[in-house]
C-alpha atoms as a PDB file:
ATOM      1  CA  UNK A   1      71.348  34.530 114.863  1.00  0.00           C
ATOM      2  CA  UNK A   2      69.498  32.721 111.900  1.00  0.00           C
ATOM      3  CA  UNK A   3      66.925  34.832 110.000  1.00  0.00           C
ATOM      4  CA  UNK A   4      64.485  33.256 107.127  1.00  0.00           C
ATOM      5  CA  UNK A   5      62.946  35.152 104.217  1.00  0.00           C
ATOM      6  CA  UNK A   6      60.092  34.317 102.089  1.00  0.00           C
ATOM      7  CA  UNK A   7      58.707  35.310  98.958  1.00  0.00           C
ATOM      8  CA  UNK A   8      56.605  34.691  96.459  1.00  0.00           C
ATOM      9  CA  UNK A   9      56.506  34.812  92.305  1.00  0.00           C
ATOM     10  CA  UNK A  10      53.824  36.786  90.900  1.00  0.00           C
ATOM     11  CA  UNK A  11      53.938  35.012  87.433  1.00  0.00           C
ATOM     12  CA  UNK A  12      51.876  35.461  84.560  1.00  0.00           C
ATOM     13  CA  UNK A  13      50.893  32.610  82.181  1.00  0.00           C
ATOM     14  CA  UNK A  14      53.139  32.711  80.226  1.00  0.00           C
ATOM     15  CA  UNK A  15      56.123  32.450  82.717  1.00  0.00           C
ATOM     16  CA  UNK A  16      54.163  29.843  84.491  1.00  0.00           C
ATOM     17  CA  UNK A  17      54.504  27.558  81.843  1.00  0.00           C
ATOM     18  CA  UNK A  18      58.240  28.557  80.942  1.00  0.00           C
ATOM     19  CA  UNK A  19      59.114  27.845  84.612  1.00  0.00           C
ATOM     20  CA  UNK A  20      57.335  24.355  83.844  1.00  0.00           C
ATOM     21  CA  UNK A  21      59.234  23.672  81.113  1.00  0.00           C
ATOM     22  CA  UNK A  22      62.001  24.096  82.784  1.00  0.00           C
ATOM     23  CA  UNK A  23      61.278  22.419  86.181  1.00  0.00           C
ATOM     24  CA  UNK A  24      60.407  18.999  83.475  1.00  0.00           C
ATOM     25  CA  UNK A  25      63.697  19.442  80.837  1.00  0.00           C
ATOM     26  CA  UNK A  26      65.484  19.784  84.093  1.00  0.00           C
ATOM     27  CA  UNK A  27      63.756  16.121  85.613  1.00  0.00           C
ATOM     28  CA  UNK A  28      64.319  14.134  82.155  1.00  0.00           C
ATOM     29  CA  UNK A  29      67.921  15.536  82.252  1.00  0.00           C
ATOM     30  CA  UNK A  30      68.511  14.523  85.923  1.00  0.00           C
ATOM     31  CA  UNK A  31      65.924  10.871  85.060  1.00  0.00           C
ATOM     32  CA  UNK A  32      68.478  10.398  82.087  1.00  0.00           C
ATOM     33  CA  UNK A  33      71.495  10.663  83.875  1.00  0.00           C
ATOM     34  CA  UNK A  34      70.516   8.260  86.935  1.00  0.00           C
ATOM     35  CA  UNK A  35      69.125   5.887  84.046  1.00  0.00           C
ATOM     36  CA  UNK A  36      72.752   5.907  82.715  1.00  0.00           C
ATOM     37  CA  UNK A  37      74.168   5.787  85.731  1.00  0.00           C
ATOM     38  CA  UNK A  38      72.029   2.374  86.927  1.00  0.00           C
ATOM     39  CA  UNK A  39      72.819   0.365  83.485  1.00  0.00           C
ATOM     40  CA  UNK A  40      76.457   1.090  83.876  1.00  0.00           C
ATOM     41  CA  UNK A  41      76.657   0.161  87.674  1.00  0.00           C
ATOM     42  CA  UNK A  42      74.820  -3.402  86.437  1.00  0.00           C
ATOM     43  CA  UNK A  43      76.823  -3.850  83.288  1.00  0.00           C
ATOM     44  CA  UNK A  44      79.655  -3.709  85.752  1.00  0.00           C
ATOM     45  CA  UNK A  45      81.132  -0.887  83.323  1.00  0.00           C
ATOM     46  CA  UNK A  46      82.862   2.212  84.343  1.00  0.00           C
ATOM     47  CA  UNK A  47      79.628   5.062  85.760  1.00  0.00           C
ATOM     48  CA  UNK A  48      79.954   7.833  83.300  1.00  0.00           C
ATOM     49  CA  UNK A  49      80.844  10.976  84.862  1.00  0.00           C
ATOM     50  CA  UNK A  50      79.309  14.426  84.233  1.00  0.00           C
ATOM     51  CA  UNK A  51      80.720  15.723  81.711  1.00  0.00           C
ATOM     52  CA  UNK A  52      80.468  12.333  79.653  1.00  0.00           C
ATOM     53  CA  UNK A  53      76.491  12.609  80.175  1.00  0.00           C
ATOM     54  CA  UNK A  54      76.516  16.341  79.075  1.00  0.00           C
ATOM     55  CA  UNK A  55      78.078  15.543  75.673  1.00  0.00           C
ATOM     56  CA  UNK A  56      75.614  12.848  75.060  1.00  0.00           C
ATOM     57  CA  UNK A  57      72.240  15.030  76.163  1.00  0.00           C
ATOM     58  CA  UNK A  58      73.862  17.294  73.676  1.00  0.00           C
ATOM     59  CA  UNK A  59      74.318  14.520  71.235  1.00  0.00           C
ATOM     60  CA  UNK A  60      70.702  13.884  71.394  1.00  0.00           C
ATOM     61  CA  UNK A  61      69.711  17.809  70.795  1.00  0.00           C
ATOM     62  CA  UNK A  62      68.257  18.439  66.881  1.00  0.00           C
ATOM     63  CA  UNK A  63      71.434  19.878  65.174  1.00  0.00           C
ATOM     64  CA  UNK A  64      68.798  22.306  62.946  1.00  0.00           C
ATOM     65  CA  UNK A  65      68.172  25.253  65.139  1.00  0.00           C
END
């Protein structure tokens, strides 16, 4: 037998927009990669692989705290 739960977050403001910063940092990382992805599968080059698109979203990051 298969059971189902739901629930719900009871978020404040604040957390709302924390969990929307996250839900769009997490879409331009996933938008980047597939960008990368695309030009290197029409370049005819070698699709980098996960780890190689971590380093460079890293790269990217402000090195000041």
């Amino acid at each position: 037998m298969v059971r189902g739960y739901r629930g719900e977050l009871d978020l404040n403001n604040a957390q709302q927009t924390l969990c929307r910063k996250h839900a769009g940092a997490a879409r331009w990382a996933f938008n980047y990669g597939l960008r990368r992805k695309q030009e290197a599968y029409k370049a005819g080059q070698k699709t980098p692989t996960a780890i190689d698109l971590h380093r460079e979203i890293n790269a990217l990051k402000p090195s000041e705290p």
